[in-house]
C-alpha atoms as a PDB file:
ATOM      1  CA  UNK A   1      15.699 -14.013   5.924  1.00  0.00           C
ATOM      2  CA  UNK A   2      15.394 -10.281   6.112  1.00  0.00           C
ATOM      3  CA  UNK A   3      12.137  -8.569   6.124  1.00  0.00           C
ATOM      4  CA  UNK A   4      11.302  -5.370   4.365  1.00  0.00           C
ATOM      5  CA  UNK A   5       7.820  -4.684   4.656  1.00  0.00           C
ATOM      6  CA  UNK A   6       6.001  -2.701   2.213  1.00  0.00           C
ATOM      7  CA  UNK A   7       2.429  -2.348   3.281  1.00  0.00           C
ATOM      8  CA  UNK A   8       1.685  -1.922   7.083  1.00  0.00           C
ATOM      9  CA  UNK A   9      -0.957   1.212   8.948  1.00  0.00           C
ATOM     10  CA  UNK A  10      -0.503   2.878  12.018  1.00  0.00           C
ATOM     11  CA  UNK A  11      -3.142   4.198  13.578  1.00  0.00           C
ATOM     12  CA  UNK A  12      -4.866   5.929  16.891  1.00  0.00           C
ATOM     13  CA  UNK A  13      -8.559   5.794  16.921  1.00  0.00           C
ATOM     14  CA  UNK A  14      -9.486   6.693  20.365  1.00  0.00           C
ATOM     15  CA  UNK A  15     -11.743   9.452  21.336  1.00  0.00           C
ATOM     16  CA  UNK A  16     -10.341  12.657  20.588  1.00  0.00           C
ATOM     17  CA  UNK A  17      -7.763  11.674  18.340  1.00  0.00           C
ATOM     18  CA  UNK A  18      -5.437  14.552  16.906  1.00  0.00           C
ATOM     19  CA  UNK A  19      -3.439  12.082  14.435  1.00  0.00           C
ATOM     20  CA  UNK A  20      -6.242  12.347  11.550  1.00  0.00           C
ATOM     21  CA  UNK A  21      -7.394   9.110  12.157  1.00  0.00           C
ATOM     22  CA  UNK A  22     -11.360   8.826  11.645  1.00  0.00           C
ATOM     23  CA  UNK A  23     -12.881   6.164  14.258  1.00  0.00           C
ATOM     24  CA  UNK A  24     -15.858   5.797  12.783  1.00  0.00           C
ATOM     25  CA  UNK A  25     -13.790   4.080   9.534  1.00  0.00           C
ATOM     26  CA  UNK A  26     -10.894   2.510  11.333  1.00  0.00           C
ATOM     27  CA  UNK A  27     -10.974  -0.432  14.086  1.00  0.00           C
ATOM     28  CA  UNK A  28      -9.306  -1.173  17.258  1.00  0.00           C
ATOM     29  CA  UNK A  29      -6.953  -3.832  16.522  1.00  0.00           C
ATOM     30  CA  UNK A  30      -7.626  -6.191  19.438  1.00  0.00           C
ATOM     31  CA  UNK A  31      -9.579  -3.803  21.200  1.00  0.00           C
ATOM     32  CA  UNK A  32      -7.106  -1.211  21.861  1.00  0.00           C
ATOM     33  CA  UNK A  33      -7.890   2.394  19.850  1.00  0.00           C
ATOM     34  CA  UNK A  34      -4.023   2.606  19.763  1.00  0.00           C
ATOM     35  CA  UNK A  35      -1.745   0.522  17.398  1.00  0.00           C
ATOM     36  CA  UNK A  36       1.671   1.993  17.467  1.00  0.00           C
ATOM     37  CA  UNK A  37       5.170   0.944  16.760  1.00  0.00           C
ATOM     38  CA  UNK A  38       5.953  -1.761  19.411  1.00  0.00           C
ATOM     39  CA  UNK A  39       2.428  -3.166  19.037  1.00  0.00           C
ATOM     40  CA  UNK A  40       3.331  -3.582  15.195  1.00  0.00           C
ATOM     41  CA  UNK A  41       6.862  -5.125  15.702  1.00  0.00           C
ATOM     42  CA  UNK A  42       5.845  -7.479  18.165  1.00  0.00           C
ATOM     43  CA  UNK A  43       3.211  -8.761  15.761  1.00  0.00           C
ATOM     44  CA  UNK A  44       6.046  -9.264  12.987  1.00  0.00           C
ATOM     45  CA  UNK A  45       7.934 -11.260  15.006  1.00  0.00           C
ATOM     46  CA  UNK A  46       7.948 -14.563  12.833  1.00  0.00           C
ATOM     47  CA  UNK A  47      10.102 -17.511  13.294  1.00  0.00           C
ATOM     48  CA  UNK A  48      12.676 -17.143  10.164  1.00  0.00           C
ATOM     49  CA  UNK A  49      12.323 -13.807   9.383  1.00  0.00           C
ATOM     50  CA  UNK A  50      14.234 -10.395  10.334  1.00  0.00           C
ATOM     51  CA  UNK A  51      12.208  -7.635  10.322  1.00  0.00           C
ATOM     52  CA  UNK A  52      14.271  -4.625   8.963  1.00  0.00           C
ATOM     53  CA  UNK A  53      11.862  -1.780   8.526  1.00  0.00           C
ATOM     54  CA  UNK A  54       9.004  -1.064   6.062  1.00  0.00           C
ATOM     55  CA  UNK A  55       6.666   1.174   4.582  1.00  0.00           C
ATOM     56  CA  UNK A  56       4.040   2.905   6.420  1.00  0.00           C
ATOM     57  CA  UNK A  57       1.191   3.449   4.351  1.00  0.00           C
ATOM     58  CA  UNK A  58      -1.425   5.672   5.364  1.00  0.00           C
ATOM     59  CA  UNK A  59      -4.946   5.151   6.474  1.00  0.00           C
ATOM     60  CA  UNK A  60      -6.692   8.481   5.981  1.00  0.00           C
ATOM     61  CA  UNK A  61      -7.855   7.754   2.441  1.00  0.00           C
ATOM     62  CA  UNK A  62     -11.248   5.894   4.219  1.00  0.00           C
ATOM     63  CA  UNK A  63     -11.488   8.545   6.647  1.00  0.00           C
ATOM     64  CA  UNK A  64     -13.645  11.771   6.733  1.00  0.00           C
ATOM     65  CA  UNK A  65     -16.195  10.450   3.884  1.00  0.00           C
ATOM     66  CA  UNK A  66     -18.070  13.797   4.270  1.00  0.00           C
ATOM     67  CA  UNK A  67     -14.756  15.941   4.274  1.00  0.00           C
ATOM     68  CA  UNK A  68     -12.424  17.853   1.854  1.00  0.00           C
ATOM     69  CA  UNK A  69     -10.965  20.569   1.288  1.00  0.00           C
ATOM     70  CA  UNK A  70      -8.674  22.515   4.041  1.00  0.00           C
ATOM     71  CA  UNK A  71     -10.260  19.473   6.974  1.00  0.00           C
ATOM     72  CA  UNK A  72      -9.218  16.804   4.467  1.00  0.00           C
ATOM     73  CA  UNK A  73      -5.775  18.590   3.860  1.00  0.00           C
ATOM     74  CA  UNK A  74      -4.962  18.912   7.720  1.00  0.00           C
ATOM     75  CA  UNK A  75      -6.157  15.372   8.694  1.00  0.00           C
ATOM     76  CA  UNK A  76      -3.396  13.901   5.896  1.00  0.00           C
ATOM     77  CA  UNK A  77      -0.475  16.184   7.178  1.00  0.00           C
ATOM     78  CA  UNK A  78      -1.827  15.841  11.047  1.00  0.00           C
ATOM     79  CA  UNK A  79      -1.495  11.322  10.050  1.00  0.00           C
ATOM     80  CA  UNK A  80       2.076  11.806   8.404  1.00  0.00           C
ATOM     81  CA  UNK A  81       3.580  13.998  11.359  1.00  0.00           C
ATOM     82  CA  UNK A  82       2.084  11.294  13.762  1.00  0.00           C
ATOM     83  CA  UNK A  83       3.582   8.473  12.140  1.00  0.00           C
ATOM     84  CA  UNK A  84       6.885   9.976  11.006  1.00  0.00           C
ATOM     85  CA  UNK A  85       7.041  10.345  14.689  1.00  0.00           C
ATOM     86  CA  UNK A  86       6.402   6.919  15.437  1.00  0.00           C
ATOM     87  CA  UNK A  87       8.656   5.831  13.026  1.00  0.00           C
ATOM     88  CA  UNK A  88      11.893   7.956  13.316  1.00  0.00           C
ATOM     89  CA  UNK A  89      14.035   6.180  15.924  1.00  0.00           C
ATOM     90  CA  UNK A  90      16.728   3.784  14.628  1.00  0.00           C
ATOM     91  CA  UNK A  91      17.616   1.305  14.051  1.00  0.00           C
ATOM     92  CA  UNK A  92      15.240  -0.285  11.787  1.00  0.00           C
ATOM     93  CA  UNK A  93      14.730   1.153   8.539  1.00  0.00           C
ATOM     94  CA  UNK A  94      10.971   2.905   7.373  1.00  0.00           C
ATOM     95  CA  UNK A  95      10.041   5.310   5.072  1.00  0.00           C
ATOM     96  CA  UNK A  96       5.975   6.742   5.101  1.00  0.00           C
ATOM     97  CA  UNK A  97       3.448   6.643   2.182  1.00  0.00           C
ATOM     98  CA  UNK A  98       1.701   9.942   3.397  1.00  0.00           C
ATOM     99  CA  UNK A  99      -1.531  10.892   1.861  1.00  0.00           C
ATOM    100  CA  UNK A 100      -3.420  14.012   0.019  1.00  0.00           C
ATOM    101  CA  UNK A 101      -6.308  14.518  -2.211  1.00  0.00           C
ATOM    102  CA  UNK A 102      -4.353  14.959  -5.523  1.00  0.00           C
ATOM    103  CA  UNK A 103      -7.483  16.573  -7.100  1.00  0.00           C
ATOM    104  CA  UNK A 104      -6.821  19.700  -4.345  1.00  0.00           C
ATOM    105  CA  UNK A 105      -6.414  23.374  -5.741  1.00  0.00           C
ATOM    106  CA  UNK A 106      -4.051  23.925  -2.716  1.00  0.00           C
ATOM    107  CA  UNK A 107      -2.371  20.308  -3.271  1.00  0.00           C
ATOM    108  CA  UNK A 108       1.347  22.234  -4.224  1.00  0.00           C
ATOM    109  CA  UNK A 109       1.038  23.502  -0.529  1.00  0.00           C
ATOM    110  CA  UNK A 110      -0.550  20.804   0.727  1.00  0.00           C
ATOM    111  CA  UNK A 111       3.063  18.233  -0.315  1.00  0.00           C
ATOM    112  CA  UNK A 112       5.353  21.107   0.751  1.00  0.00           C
ATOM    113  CA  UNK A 113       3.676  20.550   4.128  1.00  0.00           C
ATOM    114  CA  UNK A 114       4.250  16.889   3.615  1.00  0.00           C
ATOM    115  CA  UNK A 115       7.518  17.037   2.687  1.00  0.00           C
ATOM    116  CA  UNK A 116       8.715  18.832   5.937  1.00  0.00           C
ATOM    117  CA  UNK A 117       7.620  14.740   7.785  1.00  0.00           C
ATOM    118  CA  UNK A 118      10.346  12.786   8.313  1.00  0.00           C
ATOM    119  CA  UNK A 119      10.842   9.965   5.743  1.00  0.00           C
ATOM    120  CA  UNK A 120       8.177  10.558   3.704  1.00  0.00           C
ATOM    121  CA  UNK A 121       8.752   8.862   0.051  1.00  0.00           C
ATOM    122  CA  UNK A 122       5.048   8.724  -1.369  1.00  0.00           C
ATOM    123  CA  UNK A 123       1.446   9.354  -1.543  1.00  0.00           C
ATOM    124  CA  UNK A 124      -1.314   6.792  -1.722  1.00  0.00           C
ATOM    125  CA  UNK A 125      -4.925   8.170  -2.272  1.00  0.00           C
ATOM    126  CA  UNK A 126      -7.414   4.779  -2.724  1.00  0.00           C
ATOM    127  CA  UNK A 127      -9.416   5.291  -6.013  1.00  0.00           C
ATOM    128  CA  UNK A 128     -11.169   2.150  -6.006  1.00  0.00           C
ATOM    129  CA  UNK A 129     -14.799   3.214  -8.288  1.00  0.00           C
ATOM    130  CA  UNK A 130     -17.570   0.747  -8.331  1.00  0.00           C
ATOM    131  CA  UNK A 131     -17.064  -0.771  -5.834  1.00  0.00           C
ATOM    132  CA  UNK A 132     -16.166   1.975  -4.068  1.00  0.00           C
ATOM    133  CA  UNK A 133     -14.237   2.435  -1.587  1.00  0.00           C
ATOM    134  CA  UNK A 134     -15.869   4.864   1.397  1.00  0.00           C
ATOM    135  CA  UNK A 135     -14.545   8.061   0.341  1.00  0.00           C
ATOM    136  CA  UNK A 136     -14.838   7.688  -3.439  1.00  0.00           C
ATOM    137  CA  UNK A 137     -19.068   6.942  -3.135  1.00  0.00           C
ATOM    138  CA  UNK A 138     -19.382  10.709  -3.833  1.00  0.00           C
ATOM    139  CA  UNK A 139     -16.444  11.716  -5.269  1.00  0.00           C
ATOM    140  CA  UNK A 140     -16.464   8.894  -8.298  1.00  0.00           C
ATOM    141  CA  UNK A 141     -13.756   8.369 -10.305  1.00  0.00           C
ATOM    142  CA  UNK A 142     -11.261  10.141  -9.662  1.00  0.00           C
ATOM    143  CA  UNK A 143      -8.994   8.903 -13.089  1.00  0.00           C
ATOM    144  CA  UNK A 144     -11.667  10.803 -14.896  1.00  0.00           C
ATOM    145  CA  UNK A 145     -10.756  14.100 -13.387  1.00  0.00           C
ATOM    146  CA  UNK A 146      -8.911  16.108 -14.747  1.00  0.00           C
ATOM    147  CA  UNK A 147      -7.771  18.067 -11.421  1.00  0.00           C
ATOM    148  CA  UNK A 148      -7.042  14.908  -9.923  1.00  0.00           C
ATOM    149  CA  UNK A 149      -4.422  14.324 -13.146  1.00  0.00           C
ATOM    150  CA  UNK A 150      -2.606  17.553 -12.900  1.00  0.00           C
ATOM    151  CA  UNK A 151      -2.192  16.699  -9.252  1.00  0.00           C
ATOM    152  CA  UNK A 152      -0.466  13.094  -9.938  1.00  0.00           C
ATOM    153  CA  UNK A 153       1.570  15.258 -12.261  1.00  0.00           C
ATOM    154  CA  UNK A 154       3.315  17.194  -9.325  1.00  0.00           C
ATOM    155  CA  UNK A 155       4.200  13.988  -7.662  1.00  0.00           C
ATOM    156  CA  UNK A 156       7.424  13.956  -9.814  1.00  0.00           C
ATOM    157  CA  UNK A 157       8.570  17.479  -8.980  1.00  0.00           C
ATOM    158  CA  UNK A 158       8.642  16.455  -5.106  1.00  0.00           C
ATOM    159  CA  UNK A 159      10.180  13.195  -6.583  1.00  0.00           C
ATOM    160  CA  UNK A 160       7.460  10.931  -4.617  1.00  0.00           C
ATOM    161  CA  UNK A 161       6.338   7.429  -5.644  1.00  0.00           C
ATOM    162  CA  UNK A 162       2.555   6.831  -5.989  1.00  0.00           C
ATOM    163  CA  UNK A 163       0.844   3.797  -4.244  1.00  0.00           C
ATOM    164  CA  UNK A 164      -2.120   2.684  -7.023  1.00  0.00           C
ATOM    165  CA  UNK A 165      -5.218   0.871  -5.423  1.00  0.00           C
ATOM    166  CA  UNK A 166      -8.029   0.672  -7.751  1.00  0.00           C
ATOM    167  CA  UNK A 167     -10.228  -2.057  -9.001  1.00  0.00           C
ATOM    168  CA  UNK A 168      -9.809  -4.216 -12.504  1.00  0.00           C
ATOM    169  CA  UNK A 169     -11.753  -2.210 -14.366  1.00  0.00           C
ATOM    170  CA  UNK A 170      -9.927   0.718 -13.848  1.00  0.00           C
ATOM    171  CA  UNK A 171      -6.688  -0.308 -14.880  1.00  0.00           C
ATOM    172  CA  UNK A 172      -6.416   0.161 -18.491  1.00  0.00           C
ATOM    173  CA  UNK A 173      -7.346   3.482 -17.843  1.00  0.00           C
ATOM    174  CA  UNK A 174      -4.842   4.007 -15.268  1.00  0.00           C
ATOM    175  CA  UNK A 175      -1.960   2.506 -17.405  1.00  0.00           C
ATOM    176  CA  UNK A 176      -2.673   4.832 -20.495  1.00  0.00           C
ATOM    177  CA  UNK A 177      -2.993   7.833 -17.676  1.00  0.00           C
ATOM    178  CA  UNK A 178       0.755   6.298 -15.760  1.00  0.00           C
ATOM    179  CA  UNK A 179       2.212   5.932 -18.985  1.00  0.00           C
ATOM    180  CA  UNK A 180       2.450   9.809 -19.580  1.00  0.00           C
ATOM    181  CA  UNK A 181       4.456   9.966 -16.470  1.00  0.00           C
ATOM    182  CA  UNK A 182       7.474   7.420 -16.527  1.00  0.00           C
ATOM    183  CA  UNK A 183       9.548   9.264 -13.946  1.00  0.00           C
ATOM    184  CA  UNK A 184       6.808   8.270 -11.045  1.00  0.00           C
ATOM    185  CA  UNK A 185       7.552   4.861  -9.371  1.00  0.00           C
ATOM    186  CA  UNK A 186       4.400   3.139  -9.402  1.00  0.00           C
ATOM    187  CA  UNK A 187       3.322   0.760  -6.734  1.00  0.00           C
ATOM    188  CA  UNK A 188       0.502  -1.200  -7.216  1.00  0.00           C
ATOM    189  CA  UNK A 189      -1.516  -2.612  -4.191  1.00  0.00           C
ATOM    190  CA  UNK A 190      -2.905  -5.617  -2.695  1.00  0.00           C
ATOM    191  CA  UNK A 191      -2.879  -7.442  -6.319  1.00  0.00           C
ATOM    192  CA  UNK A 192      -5.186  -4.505  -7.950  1.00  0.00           C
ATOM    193  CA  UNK A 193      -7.695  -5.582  -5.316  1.00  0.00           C
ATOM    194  CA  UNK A 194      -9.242  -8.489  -7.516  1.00  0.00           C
ATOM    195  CA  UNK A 195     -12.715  -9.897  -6.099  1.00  0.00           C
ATOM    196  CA  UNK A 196     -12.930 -13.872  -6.512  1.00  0.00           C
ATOM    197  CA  UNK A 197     -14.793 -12.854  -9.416  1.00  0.00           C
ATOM    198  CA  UNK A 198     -12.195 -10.962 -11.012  1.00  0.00           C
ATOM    199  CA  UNK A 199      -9.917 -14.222 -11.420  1.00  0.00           C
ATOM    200  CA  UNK A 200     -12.774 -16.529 -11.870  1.00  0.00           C
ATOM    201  CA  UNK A 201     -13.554 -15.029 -15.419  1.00  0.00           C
ATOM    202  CA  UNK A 202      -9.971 -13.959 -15.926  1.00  0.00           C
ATOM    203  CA  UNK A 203      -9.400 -11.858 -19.146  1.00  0.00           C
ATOM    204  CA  UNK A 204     -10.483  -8.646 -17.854  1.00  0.00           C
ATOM    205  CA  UNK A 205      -8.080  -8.607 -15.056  1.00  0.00           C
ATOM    206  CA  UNK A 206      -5.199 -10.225 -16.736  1.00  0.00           C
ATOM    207  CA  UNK A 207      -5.412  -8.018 -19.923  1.00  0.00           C
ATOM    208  CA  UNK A 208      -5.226  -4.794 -17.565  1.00  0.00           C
ATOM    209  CA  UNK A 209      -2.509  -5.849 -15.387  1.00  0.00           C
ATOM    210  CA  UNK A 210      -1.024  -6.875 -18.243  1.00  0.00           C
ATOM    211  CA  UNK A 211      -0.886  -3.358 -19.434  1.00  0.00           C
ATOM    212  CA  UNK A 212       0.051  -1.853 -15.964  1.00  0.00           C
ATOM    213  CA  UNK A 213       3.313  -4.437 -16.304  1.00  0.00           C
ATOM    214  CA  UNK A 214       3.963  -2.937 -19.314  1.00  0.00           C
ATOM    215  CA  UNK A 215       4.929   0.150 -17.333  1.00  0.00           C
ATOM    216  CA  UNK A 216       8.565   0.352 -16.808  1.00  0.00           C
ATOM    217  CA  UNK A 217       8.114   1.785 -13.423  1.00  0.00           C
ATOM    218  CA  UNK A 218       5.530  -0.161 -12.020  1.00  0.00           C
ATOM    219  CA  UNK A 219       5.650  -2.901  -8.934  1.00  0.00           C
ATOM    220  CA  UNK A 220       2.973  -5.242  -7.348  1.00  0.00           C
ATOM    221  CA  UNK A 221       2.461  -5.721  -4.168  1.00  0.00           C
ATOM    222  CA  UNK A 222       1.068  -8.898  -3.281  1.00  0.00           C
ATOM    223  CA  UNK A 223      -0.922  -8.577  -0.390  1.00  0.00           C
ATOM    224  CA  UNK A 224      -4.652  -8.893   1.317  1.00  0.00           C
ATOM    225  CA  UNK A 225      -5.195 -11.573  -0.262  1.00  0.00           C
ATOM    226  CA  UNK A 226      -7.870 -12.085   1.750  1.00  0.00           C
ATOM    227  CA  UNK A 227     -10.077  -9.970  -0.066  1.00  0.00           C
ATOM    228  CA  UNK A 228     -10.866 -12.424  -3.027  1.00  0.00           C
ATOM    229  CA  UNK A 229     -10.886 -14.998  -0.193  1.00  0.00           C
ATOM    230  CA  UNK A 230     -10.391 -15.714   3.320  1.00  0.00           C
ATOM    231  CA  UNK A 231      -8.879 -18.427   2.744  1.00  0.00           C
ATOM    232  CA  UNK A 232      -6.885 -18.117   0.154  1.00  0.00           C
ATOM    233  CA  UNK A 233      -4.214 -20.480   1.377  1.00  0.00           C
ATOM    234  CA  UNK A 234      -6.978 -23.532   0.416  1.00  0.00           C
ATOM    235  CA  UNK A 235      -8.244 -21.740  -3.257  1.00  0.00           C
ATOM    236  CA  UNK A 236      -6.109 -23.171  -6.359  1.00  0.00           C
ATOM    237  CA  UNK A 237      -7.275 -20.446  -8.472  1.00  0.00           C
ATOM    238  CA  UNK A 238      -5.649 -17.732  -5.556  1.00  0.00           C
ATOM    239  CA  UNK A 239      -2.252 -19.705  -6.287  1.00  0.00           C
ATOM    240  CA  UNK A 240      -2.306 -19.473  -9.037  1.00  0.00           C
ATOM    241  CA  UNK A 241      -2.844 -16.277  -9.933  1.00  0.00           C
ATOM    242  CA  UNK A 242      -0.112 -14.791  -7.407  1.00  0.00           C
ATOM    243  CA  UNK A 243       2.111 -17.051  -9.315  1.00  0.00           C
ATOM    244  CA  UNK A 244       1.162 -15.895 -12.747  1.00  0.00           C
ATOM    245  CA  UNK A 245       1.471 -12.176 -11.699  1.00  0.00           C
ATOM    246  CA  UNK A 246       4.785 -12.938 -10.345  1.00  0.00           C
ATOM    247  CA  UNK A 247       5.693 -14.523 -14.238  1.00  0.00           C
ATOM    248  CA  UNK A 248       4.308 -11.092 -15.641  1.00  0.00           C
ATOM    249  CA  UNK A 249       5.949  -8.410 -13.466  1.00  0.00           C
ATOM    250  CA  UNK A 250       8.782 -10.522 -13.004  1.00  0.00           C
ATOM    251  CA  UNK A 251      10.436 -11.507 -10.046  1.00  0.00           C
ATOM    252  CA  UNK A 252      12.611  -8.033  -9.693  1.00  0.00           C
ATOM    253  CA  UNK A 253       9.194  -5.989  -9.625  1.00  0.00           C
ATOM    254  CA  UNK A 254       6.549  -8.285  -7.038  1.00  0.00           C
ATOM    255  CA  UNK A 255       6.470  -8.018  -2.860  1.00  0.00           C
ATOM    256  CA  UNK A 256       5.427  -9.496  -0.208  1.00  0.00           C
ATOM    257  CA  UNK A 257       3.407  -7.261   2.373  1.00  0.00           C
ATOM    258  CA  UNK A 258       1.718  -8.001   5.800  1.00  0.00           C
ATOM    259  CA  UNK A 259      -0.913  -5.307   5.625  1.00  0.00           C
ATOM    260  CA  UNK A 260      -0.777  -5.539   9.390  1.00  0.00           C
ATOM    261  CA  UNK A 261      -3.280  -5.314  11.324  1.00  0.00           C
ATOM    262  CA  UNK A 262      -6.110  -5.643   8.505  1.00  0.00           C
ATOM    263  CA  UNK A 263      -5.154  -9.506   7.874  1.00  0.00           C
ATOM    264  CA  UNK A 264      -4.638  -9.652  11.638  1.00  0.00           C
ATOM    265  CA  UNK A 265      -8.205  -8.537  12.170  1.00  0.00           C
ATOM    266  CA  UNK A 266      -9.915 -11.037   9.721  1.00  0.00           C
ATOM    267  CA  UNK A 267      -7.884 -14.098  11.220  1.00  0.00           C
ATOM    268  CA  UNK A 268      -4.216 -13.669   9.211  1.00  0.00           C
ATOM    269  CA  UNK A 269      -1.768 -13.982  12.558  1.00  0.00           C
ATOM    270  CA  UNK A 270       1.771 -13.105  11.083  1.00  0.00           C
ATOM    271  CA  UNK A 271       2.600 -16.957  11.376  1.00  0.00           C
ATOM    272  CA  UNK A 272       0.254 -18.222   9.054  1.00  0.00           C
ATOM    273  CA  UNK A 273       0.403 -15.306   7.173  1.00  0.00           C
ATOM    274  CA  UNK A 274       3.945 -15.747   6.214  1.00  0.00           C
ATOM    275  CA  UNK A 275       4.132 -19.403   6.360  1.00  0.00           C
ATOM    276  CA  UNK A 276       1.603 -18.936   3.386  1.00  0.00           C
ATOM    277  CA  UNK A 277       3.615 -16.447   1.637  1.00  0.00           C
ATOM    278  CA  UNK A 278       6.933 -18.951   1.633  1.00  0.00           C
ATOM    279  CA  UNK A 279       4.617 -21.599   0.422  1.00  0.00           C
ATOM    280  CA  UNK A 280       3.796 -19.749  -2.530  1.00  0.00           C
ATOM    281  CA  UNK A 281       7.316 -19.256  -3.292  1.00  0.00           C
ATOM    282  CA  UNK A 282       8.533 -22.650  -1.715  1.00  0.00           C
ATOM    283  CA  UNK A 283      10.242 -23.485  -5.184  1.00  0.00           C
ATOM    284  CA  UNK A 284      12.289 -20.559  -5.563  1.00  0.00           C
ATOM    285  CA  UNK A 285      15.814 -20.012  -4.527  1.00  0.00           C
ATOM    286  CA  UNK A 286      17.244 -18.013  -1.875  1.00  0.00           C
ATOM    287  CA  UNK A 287      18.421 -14.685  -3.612  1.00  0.00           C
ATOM    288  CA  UNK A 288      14.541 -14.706  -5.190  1.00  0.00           C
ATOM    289  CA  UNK A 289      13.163 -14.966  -1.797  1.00  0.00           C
ATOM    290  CA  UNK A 290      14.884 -11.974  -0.372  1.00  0.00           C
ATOM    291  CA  UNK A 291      14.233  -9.765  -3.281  1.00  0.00           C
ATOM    292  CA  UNK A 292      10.254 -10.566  -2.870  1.00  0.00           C
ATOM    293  CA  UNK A 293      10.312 -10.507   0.654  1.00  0.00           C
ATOM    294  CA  UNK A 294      12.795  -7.548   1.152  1.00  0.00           C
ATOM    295  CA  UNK A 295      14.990  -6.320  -1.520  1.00  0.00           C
ATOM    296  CA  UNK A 296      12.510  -5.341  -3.742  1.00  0.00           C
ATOM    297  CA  UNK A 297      10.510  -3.045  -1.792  1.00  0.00           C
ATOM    298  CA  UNK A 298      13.603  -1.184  -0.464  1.00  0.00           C
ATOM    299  CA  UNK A 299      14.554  -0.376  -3.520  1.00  0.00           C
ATOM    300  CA  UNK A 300      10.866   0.551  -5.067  1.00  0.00           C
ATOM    301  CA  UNK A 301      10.831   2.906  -1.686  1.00  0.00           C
ATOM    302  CA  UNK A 302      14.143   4.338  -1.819  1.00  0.00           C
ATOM    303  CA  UNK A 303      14.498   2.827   1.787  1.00  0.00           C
ATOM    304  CA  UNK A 304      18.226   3.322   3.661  1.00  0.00           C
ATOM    305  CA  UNK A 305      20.528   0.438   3.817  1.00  0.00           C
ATOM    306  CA  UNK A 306      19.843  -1.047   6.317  1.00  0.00           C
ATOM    307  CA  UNK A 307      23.184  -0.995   8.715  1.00  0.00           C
ATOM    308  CA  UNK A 308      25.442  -4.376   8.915  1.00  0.00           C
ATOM    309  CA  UNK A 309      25.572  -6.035  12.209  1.00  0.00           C
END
């Protein structure tokens, strides 16, 4: 089966670093400061897959809690030169989700500067509020703002897709903001980051992702799944609700993603991280299993064909 994945991080977090890559926020994946390319395709080797290419999705949105502004700015486009680097030999097929702090004054500049990075196809900027995620402690959140909504507003005149992570609470509020903009692919990550919580008492969660389905141009991710459990592979309720937000976005709109090497650091190995993933979907045919494991995500990305044998 062919392998597109959507939601993988480079990084170099050794001393010195000039990629924008904060070490005090990131970790060395096995001990090495430096996880590049090769170190990311030899971890997606997996028996039964092919691994075609993906979406690099970038990392700076933890980094620099203190910084913004011009530093903030530089450290995004110094990330997306470093991977577009990485990433721009053939033959396998990526694309970059680069990122900037929408809410910026200079943010017009700021995606020109972007733009000139090879393969670059979106922005993520984490707005996960309460609980927050590192950056957004001080800055709140950032839905509210209404800098940070004329900035999502430009996304469509550099025609980029925007990568949504947020918590439950937030996404009513983020559907009614998306909904102004239908010509912005929306990708929504890592399930909307539900705790175990979250599913436990259910309505809150379902009845906003309910309304982010309702978006024509919306897709889920569904990945780090270890965040409402470790071991999610053993937790009915987990199961379940992957399967009920694959009934709500529909088969044509859900993807799998390794978020490589997060689940690799808290104890996912690509085997059992993908042996998981087909046993969620163990019951579906053959054309839906490509499209959620591949198809899908190349076409939410705008990825290249990739080229016939």
């Amino acid at each position: 089966m062919k392998l597109w994945d959507p939601h993988f991080h480079l990084w170099d977090v050794s001393p010195g670093t000039t990629t924008g890559h904060d070490p005090s926020q990131l970790f060395a994946a096995d001990g090495d400061p430096l996880y590049d390319r090769a170190r990311y395709e030899s971890d997606l080797a997996v028996e039964g897959f092919e691994l075609t290419g993906g979406a690099l999705v970038e990392a700076v949105s933890v980094c620099h809690v203190e910084v913004d502004g011009p530093r903030f700015a530089r450290a995004c486009v110094a990330e997306a030169r470093w991977v577009s680097s990485q990433l721009a030999p053939p033959p396998l097929d990526y694309v970059v989700v680069a990122s900037a702090a929408l809410e910026d004054t200079e943010l017009p500049a700021i995606l020109r500067d972007l733009a000139d990075c090879e393969g670059i196809r979106g922005i993520r900027q984490i707005v996960n509020h309460e609980p927050s995620w590192p950056r957004n402690e001080r800055r709140g959140d950032l839905l509210d703002r209404p800098a940070w909504q004329g900035g999502l507003a430009r996304l469509e005149e550099f025609g980029l897709s925007f990568d949504l992570q947020l918590n439950p609470h937030q996404f009513r509020k983020a559907a009614r903001l998306l909904a102004r903009h239908p010509g912005i692919p929306v990708v929504i990550g890592h399930l909307g980051s539900p705790t175990l919580d979250d599913l436990r008492e259910g309505r809150g969660y379902w009845d906003g992702l309910e309304a982010l389905a309702d978006l024509e141009q919306a897709y889920l991710k569904i990945s780090m799944l270890s965040y409402p459990d470790p071991q999610w592979d053993r937790n009915p309720l987990v199961r379940e609700s992957v399967h009920r937000a694959l009934e709500l976005f529909g088969v044509d709109r859900c993807m799998f993603a390794s978020n490589f090497p997060v689940e690799k650091h808290v104890g996912w190995p690509v085997d059992r991280l993908y042996a998981a993933f087909r046993g969620l979907v163990s019951r579906f045919d053959e054309s839906d299993r490509q499209r959620l494991f591949a198809d899908n995500a190349r076409r939410a990305y705008r990825a290249p064909e990739h080229p016939s044998p």
